[in-house]
C-alpha atoms as a PDB file:
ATOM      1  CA  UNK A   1     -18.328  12.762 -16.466  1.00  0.00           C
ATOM      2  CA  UNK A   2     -17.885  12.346 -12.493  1.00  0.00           C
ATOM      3  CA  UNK A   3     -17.164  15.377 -10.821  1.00  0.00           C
ATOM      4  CA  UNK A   4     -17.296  16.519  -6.797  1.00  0.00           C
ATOM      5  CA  UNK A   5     -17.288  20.544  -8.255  1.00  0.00           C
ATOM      6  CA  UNK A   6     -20.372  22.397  -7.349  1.00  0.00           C
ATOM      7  CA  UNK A   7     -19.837  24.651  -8.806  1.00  0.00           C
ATOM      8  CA  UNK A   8     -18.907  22.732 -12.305  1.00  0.00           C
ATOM      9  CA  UNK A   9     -22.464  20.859 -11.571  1.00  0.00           C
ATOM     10  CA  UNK A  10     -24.158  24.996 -10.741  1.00  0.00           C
ATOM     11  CA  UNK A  11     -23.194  26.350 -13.805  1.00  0.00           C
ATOM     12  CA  UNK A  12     -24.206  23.804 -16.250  1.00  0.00           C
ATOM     13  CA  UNK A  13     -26.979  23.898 -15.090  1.00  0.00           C
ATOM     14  CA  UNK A  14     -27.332  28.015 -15.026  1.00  0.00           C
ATOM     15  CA  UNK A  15     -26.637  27.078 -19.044  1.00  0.00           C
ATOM     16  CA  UNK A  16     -29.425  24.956 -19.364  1.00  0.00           C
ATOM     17  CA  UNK A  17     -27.874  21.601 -18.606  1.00  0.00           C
ATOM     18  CA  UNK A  18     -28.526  18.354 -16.963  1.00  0.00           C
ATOM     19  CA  UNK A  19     -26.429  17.340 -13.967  1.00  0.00           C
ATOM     20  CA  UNK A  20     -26.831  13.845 -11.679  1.00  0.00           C
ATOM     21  CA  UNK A  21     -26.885  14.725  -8.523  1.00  0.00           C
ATOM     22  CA  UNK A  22     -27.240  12.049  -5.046  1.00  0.00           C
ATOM     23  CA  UNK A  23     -29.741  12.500  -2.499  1.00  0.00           C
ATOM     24  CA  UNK A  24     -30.223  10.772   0.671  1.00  0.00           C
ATOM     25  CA  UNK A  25     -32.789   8.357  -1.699  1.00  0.00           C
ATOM     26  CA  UNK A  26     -31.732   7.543  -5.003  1.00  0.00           C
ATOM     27  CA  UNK A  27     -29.193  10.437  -7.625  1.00  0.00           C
ATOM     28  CA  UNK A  28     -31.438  12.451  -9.710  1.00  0.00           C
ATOM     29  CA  UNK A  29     -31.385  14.453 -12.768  1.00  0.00           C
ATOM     30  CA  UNK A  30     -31.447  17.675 -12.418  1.00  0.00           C
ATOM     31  CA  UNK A  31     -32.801  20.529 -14.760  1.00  0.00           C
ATOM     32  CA  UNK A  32     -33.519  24.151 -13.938  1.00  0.00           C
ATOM     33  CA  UNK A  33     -37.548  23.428 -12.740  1.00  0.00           C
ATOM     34  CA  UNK A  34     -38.216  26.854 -13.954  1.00  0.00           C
ATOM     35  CA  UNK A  35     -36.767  26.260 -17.481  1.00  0.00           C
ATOM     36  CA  UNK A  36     -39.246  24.456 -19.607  1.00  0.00           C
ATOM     37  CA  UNK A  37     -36.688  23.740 -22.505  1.00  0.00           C
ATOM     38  CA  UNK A  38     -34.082  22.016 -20.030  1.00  0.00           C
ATOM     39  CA  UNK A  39     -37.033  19.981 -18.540  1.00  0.00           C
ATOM     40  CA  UNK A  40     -38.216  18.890 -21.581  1.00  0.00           C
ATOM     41  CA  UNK A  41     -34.121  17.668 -21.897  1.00  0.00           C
ATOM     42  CA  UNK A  42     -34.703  15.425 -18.976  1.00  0.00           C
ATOM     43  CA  UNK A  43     -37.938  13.659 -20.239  1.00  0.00           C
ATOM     44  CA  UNK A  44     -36.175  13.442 -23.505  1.00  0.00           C
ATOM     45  CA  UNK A  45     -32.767  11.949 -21.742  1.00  0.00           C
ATOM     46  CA  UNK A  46     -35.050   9.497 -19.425  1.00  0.00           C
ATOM     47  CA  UNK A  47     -37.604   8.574 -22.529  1.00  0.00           C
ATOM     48  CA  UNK A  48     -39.942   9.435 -19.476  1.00  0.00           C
ATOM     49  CA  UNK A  49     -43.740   9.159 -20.253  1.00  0.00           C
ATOM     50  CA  UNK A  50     -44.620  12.739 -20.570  1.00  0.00           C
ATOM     51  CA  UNK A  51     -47.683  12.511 -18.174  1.00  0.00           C
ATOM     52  CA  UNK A  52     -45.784  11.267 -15.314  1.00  0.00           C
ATOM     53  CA  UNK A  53     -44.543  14.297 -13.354  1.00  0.00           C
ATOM     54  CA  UNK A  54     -41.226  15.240 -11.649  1.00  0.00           C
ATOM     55  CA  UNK A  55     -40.267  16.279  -8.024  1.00  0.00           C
ATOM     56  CA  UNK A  56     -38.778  19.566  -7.441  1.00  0.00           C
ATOM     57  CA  UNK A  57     -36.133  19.746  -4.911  1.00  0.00           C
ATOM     58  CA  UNK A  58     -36.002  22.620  -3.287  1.00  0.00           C
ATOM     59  CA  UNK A  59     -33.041  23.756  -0.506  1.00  0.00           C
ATOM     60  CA  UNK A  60     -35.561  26.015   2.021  1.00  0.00           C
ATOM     61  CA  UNK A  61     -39.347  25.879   2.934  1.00  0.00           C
ATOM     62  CA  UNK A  62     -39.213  29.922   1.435  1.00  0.00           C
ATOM     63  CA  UNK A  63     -38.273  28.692  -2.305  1.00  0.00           C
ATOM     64  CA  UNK A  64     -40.962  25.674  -1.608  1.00  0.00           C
ATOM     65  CA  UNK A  65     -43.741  28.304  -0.906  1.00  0.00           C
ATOM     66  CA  UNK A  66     -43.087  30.056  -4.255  1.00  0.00           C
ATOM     67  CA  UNK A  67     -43.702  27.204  -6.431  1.00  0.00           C
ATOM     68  CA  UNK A  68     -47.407  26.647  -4.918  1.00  0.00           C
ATOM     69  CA  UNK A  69     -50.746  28.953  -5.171  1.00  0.00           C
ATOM     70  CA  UNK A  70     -50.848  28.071  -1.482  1.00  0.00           C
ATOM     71  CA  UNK A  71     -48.544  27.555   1.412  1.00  0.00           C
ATOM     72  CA  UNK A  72     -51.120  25.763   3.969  1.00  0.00           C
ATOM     73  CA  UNK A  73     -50.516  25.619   8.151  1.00  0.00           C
ATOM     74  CA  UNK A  74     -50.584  22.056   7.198  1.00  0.00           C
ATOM     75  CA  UNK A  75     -47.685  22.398   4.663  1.00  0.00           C
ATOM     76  CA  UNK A  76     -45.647  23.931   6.909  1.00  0.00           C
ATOM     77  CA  UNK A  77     -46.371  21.541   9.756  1.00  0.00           C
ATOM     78  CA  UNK A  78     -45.294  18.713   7.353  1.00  0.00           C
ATOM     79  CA  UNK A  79     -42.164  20.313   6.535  1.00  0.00           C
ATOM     80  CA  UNK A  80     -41.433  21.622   9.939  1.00  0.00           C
ATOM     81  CA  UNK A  81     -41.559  17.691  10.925  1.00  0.00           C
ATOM     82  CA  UNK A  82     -39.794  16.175   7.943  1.00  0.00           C
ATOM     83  CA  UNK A  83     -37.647  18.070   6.117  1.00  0.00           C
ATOM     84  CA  UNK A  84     -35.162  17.922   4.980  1.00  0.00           C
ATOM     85  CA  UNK A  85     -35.852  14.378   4.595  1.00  0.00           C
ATOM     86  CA  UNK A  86     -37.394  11.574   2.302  1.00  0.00           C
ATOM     87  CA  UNK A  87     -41.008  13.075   1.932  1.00  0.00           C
ATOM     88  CA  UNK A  88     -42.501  14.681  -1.103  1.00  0.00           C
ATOM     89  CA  UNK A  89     -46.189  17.118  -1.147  1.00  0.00           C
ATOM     90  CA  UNK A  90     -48.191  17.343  -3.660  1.00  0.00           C
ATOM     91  CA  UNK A  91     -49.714  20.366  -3.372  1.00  0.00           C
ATOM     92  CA  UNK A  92     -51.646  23.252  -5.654  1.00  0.00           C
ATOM     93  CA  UNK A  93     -48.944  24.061  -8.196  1.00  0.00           C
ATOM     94  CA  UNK A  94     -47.956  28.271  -8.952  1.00  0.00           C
ATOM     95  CA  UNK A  95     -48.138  29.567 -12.515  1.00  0.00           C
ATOM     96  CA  UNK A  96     -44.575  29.882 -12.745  1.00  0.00           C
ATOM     97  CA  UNK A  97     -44.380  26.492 -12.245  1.00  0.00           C
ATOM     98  CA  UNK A  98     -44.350  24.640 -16.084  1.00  0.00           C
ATOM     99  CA  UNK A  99     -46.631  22.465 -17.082  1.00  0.00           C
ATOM    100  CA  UNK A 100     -44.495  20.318 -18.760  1.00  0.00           C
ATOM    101  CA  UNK A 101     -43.184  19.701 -15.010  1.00  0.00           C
ATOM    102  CA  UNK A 102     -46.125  18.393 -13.318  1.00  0.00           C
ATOM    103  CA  UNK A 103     -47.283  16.520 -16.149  1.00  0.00           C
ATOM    104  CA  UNK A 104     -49.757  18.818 -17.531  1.00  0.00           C
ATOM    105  CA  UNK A 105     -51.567  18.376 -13.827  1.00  0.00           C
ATOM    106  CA  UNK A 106     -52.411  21.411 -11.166  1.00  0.00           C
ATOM    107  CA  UNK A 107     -50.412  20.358  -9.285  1.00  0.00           C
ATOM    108  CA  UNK A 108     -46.556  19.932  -8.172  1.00  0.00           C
ATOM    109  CA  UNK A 109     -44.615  17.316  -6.008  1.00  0.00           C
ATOM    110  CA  UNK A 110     -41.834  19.260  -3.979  1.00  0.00           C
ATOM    111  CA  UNK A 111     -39.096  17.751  -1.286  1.00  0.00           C
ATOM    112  CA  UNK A 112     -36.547  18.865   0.215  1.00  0.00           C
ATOM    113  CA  UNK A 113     -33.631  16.495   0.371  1.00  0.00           C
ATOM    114  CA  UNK A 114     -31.593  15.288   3.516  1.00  0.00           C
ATOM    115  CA  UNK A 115     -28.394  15.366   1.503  1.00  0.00           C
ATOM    116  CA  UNK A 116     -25.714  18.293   1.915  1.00  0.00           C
ATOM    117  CA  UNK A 117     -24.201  17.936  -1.592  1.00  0.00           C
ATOM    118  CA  UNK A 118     -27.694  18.097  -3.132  1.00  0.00           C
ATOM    119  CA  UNK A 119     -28.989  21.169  -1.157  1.00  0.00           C
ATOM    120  CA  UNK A 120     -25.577  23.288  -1.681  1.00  0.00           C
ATOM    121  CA  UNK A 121     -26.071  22.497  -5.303  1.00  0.00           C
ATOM    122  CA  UNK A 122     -29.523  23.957  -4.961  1.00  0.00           C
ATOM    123  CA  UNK A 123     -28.075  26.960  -3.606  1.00  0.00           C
ATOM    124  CA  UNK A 124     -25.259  27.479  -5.533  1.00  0.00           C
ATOM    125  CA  UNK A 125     -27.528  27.188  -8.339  1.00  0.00           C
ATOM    126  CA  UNK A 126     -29.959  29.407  -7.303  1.00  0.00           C
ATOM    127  CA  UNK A 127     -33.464  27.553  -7.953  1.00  0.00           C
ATOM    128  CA  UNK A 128     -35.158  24.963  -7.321  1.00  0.00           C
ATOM    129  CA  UNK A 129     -34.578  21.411  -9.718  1.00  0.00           C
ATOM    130  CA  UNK A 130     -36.316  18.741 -10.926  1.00  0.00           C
ATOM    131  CA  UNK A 131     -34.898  15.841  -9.812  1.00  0.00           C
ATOM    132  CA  UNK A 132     -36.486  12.228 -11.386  1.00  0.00           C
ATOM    133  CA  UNK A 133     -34.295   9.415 -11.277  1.00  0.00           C
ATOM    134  CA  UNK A 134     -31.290   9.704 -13.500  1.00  0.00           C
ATOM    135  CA  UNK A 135     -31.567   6.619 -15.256  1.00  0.00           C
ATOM    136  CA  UNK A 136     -34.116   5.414 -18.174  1.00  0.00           C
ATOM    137  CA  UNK A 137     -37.613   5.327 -17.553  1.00  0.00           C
ATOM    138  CA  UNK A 138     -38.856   2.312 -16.031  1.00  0.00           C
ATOM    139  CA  UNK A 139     -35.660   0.961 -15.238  1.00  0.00           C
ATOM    140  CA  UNK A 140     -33.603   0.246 -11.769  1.00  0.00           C
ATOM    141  CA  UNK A 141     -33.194   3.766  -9.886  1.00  0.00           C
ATOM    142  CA  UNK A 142     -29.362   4.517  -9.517  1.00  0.00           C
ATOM    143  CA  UNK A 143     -27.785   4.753  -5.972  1.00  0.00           C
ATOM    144  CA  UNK A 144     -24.088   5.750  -6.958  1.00  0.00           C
ATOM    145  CA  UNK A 145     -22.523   8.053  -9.921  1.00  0.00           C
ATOM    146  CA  UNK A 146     -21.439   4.782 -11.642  1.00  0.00           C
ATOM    147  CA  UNK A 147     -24.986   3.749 -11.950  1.00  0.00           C
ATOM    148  CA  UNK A 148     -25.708   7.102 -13.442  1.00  0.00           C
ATOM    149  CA  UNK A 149     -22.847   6.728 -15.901  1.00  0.00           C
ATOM    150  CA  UNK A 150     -24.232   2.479 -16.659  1.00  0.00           C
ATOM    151  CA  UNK A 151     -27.747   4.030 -17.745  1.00  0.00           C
ATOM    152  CA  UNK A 152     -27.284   7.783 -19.178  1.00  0.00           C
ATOM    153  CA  UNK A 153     -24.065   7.162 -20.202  1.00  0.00           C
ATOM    154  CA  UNK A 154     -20.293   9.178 -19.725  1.00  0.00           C
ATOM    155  CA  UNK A 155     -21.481  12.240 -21.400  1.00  0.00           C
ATOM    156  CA  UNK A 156     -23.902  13.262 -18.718  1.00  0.00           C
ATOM    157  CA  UNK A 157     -22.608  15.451 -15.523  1.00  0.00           C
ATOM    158  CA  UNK A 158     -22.981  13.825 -12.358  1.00  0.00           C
ATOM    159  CA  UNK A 159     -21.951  15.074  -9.021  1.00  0.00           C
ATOM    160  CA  UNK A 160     -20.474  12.369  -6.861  1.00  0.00           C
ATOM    161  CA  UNK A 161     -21.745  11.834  -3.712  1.00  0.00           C
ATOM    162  CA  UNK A 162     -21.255   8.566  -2.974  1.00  0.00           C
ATOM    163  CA  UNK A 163     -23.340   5.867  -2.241  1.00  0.00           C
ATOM    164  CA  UNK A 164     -27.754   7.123  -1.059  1.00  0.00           C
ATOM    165  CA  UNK A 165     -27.763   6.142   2.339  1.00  0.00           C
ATOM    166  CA  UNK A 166     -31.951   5.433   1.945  1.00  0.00           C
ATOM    167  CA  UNK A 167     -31.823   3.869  -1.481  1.00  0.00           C
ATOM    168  CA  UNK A 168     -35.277   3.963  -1.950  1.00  0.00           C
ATOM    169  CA  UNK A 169     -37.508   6.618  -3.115  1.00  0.00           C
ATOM    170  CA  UNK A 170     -39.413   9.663  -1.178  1.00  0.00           C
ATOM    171  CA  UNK A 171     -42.894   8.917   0.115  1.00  0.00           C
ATOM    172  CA  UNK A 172     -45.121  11.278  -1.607  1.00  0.00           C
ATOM    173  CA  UNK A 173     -48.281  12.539  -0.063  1.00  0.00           C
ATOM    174  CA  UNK A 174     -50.805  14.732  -1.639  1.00  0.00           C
ATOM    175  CA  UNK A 175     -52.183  17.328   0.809  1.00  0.00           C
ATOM    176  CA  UNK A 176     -55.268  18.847   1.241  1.00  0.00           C
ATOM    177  CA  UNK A 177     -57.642  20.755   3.871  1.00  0.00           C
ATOM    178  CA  UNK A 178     -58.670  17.125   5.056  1.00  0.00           C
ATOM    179  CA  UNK A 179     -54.988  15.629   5.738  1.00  0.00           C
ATOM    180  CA  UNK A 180     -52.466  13.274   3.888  1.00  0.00           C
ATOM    181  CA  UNK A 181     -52.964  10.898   1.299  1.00  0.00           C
ATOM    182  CA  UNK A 182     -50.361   8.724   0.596  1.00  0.00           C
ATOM    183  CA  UNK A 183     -49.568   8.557  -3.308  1.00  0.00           C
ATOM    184  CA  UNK A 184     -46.185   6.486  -3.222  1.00  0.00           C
ATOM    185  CA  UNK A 185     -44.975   4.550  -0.140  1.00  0.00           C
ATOM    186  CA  UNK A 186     -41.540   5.470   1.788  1.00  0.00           C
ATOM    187  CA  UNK A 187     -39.594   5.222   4.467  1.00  0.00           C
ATOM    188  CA  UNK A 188     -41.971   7.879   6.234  1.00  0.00           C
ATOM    189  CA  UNK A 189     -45.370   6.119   6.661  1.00  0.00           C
ATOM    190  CA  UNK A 190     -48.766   6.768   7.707  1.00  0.00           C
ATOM    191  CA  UNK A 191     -48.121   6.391  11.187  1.00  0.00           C
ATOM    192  CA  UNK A 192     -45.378   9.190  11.526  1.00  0.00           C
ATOM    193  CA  UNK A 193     -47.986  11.225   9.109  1.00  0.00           C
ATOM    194  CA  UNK A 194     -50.846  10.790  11.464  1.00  0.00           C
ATOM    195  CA  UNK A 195     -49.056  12.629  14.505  1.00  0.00           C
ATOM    196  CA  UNK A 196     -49.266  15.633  12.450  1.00  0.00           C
ATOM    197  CA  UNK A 197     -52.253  15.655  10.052  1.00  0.00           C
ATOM    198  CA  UNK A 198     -54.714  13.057   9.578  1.00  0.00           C
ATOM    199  CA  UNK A 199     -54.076  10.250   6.748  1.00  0.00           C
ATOM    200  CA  UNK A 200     -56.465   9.699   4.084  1.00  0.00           C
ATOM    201  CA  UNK A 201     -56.561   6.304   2.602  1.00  0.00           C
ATOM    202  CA  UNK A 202     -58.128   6.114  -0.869  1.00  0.00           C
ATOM    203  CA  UNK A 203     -57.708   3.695  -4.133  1.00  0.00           C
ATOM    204  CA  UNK A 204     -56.127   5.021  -7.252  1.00  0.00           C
ATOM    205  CA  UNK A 205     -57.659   4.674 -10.338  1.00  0.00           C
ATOM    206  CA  UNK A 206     -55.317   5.688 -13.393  1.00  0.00           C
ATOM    207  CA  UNK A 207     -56.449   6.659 -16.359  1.00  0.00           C
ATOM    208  CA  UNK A 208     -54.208   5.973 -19.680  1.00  0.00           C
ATOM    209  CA  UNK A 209     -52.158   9.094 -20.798  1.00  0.00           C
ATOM    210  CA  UNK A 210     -53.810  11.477 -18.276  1.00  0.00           C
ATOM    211  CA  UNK A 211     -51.834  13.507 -15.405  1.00  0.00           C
ATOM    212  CA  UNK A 212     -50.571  10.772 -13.478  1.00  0.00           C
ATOM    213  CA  UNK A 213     -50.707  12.416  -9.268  1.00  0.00           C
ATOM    214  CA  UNK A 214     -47.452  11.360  -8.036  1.00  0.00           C
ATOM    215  CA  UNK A 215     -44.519   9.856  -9.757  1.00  0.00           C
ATOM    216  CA  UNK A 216     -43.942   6.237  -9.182  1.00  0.00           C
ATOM    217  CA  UNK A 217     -47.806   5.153  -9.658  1.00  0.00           C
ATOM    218  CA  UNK A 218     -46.677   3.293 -13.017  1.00  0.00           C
ATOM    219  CA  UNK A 219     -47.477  -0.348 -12.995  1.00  0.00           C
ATOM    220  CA  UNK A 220     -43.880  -1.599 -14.530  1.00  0.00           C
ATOM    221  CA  UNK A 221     -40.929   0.360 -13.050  1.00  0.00           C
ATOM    222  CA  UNK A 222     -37.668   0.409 -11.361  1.00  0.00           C
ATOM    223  CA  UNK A 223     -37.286  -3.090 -13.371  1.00  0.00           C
ATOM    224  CA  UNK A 224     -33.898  -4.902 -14.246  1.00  0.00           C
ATOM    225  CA  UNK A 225     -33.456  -5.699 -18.484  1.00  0.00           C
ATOM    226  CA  UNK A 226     -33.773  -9.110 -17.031  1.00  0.00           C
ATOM    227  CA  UNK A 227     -37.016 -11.401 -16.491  1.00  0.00           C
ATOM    228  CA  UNK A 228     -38.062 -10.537 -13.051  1.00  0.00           C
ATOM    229  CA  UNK A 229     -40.414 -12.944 -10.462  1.00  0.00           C
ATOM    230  CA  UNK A 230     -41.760 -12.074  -7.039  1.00  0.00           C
ATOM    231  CA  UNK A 231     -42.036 -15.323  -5.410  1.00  0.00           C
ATOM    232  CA  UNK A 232     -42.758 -16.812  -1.709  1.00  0.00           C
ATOM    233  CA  UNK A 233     -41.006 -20.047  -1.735  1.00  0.00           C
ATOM    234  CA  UNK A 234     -37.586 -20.725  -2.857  1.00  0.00           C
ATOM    235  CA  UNK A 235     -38.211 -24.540  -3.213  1.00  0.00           C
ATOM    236  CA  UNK A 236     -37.523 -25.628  -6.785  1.00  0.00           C
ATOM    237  CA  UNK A 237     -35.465 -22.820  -8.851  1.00  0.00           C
ATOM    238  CA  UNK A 238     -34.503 -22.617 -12.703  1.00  0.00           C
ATOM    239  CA  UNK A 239     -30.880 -23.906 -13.098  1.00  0.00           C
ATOM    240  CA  UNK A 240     -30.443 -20.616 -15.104  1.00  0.00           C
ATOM    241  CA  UNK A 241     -32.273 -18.431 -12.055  1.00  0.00           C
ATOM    242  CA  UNK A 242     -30.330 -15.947 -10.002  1.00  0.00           C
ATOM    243  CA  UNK A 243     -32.037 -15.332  -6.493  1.00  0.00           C
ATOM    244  CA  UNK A 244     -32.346 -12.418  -4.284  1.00  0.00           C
ATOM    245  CA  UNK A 245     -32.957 -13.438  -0.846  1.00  0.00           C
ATOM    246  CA  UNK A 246     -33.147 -13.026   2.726  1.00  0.00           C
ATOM    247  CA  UNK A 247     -33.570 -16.612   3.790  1.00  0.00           C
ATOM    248  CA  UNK A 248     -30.598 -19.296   2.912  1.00  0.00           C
ATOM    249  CA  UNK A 249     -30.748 -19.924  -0.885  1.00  0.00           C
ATOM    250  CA  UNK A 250     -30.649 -23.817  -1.878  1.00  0.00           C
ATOM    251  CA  UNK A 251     -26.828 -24.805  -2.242  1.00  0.00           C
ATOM    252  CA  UNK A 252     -26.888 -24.985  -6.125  1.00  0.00           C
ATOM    253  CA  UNK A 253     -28.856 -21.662  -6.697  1.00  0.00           C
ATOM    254  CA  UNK A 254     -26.349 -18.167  -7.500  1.00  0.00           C
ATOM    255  CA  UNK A 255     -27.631 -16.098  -5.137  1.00  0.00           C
ATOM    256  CA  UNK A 256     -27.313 -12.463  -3.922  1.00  0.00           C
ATOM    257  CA  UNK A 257     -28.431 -12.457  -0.361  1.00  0.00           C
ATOM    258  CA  UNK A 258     -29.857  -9.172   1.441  1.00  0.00           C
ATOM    259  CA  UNK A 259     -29.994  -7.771   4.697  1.00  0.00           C
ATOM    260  CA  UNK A 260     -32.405  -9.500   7.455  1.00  0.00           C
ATOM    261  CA  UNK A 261     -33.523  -5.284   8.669  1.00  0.00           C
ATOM    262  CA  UNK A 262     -35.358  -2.847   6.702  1.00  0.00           C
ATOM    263  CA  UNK A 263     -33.294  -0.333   6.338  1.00  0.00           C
ATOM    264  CA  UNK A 264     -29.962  -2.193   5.149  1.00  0.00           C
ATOM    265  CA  UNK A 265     -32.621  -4.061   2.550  1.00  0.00           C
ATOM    266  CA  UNK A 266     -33.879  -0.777   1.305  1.00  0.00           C
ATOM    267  CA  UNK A 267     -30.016   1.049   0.996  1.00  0.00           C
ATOM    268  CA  UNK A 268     -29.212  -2.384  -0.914  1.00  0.00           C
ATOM    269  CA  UNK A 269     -32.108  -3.090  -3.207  1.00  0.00           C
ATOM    270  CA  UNK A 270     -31.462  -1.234  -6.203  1.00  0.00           C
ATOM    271  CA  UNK A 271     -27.864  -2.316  -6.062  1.00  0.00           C
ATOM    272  CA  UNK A 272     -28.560  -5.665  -5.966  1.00  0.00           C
ATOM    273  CA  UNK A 273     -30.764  -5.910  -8.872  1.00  0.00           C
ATOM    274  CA  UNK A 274     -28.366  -4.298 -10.859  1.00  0.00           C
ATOM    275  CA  UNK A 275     -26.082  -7.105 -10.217  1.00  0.00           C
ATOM    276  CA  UNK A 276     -28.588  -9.680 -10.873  1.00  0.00           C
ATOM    277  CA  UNK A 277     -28.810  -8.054 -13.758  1.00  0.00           C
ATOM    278  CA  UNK A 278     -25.243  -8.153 -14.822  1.00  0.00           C
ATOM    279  CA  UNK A 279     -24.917 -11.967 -14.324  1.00  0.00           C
ATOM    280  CA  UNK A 280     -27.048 -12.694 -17.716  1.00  0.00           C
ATOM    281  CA  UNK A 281     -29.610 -15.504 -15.735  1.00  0.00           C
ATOM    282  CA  UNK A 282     -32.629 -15.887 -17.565  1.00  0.00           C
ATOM    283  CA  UNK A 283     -34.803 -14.995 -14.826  1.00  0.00           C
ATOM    284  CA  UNK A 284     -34.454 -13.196 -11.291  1.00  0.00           C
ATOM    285  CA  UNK A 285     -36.595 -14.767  -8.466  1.00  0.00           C
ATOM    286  CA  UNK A 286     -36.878 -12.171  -5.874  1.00  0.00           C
ATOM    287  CA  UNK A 287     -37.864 -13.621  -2.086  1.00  0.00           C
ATOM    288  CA  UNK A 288     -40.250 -11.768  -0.799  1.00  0.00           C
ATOM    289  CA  UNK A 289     -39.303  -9.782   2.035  1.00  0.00           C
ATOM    290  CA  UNK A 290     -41.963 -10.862   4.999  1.00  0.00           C
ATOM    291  CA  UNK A 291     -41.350  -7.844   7.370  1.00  0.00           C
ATOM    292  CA  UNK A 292     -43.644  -5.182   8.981  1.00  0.00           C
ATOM    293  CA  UNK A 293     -43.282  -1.763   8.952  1.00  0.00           C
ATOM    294  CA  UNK A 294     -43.720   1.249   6.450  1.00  0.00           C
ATOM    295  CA  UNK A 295     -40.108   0.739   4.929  1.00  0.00           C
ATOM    296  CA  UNK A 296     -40.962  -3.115   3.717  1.00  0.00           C
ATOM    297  CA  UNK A 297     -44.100  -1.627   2.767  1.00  0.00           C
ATOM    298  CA  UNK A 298     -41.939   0.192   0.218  1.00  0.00           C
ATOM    299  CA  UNK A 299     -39.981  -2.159  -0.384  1.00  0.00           C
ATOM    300  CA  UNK A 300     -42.445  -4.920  -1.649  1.00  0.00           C
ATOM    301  CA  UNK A 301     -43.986  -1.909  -3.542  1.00  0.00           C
ATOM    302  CA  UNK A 302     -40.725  -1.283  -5.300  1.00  0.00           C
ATOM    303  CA  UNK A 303     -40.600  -5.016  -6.266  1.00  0.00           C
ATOM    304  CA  UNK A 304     -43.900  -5.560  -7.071  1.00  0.00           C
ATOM    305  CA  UNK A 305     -43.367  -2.829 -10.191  1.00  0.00           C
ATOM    306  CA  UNK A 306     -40.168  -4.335 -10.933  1.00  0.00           C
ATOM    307  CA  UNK A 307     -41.319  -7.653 -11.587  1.00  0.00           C
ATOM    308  CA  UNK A 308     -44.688  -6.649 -13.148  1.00  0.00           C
ATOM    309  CA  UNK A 309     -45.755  -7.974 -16.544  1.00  0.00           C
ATOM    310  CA  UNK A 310     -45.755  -5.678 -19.653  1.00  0.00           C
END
């Protein structure tokens, strides 16, 4: 059900409930983060992996620095800086914290979002919320309450808030006493990190069914039911193909062209594969997007998992 009541959304979730809620990146699912049983509800809802952990949203920097063993100078200079806003820390997780939350890790992913309707929920609530993406695991992110309803179904609450403005998800750093490492690209990148703390750049290594460090890190993800390819050239295209593009599509090709700047791509992306999605092809051939900046940088990373191989 599609509701703009707060307070509708605060109290079933005070009962143990799941509510969709919008941020300024993509709606999420919310659960009581303090509640093991009605986190264990959103895994179950998602059929989420249950080593890959969830973000807590949070509505202040106070309720942020109760969910951590540790509120660092650097912690607070990150948040100071960039919330509320698109970034996620990974930081030292408290006791009260569940496991079941960060994955059985030791540690928990926290943001605070840049979206009014998702922080008054917060508060109205009283806690802080998980928040993954209210849709099935491994499948294309939702940026409206009707993409909520396409994936989870009618049954589940979800507070409208219209379209995400960012329509991609958080960067998520992992902080320590050395500086930043980037665990998931965003729309905040490594330069804007840099002016604050310094940026560590390391490789990932992942090992099968252990505590993954930041959501997002999963090879195949945010993928349409669809056949998905990442490709450079849009030369010679399956008659049954359906393109998304930046570039002019060859005249016979059905084709769902994008925004030339980063930011318009980004609010669009999710969208778009949805209706790629919805016009049965047998494969979509995704153009690469050939732009600079930390925002394409997610971007590509976004497609890159949605058109991986099983």
């Amino acid at each position: 059900m599609i509701t703009s009541d707060i307070q509708l959304a605060a109290d079933e979730l005070s009962r143990g409930g799941l509510v969709a809620f919008p941020t300024e990146t993509v709606y999420g699912l919310g659960a009581d983060a303090l509640d093991e049983d009605a986190v264990r509800q959103a895994f179950a809802l998602k059929g989420r992996p249950a080593h890959n952990p969830l973000i807590v949203h949070v509505s202040s920097t106070e309720m942020a620095s109760r969910l951590v063993r540790n509120w660092s100078e650097n912690a607070e200079r990150i948040a100071s800086r960039f919330w509320p806003g698109p970034l996620t820390m990974v930081l030292p997780k408290a006791d009260r914290v569940p496991s079941v939350v960060t994955g059985g890790g030791d540690t928990v992913a926290i943001r605070m979002p840049d979206h009014d309707l998702a922080r008054s929920l917060i508060e109205s609530f009283g806690g802080p919320l998980v928040g993954p993406s209210a849709n099935r695991s491994g499948t294309i992110s939702p940026t409206t309450a009707a993409h909520v309803e396409d994936s989870l179904g009618p049954d589940i609450l979800v507070l409208d808030g219209g379209p995400c403005p960012r329509g991609i998800e958080s960067t998520v750093i992992r902080l320590t006493e050395a500086g930043a490492e980037i665990l998931r690209p965003g729309v905040i990148g490594s330069d804007e990190l840099a002016e604050i703390v310094p940026v560590i750049h390391s490789e990932h290594e992942l090992t099968a069914n252990a505590p993954l460090p930041s959501p997002g890190m999963l090879k195949k993800h945010y993928a349409p039911r669809t056949p998905t390819r990442l490709v450079d050239d849009l030369g010679e295209l399956p008659g049954q193909a359906v393109v998304v593009c930046i570039s002019e599509p060859p005249a016979s090709s059905r084709a769902i062209r994008m925004p030339s700047d980063a930011s318009s791509y980004a609010a669009r992306l999710y969208a778009a594969l949805r209706e790629a999605d919805e016009l049965a092809p047998e494969v979509i051939l995704i153009e690469r997007p050939p732009g600079i900046g930390p925002i394409w940088d997610a971007v590509r990373d976004r497609l890159s998992r949605a058109s991986a191989q099983n």
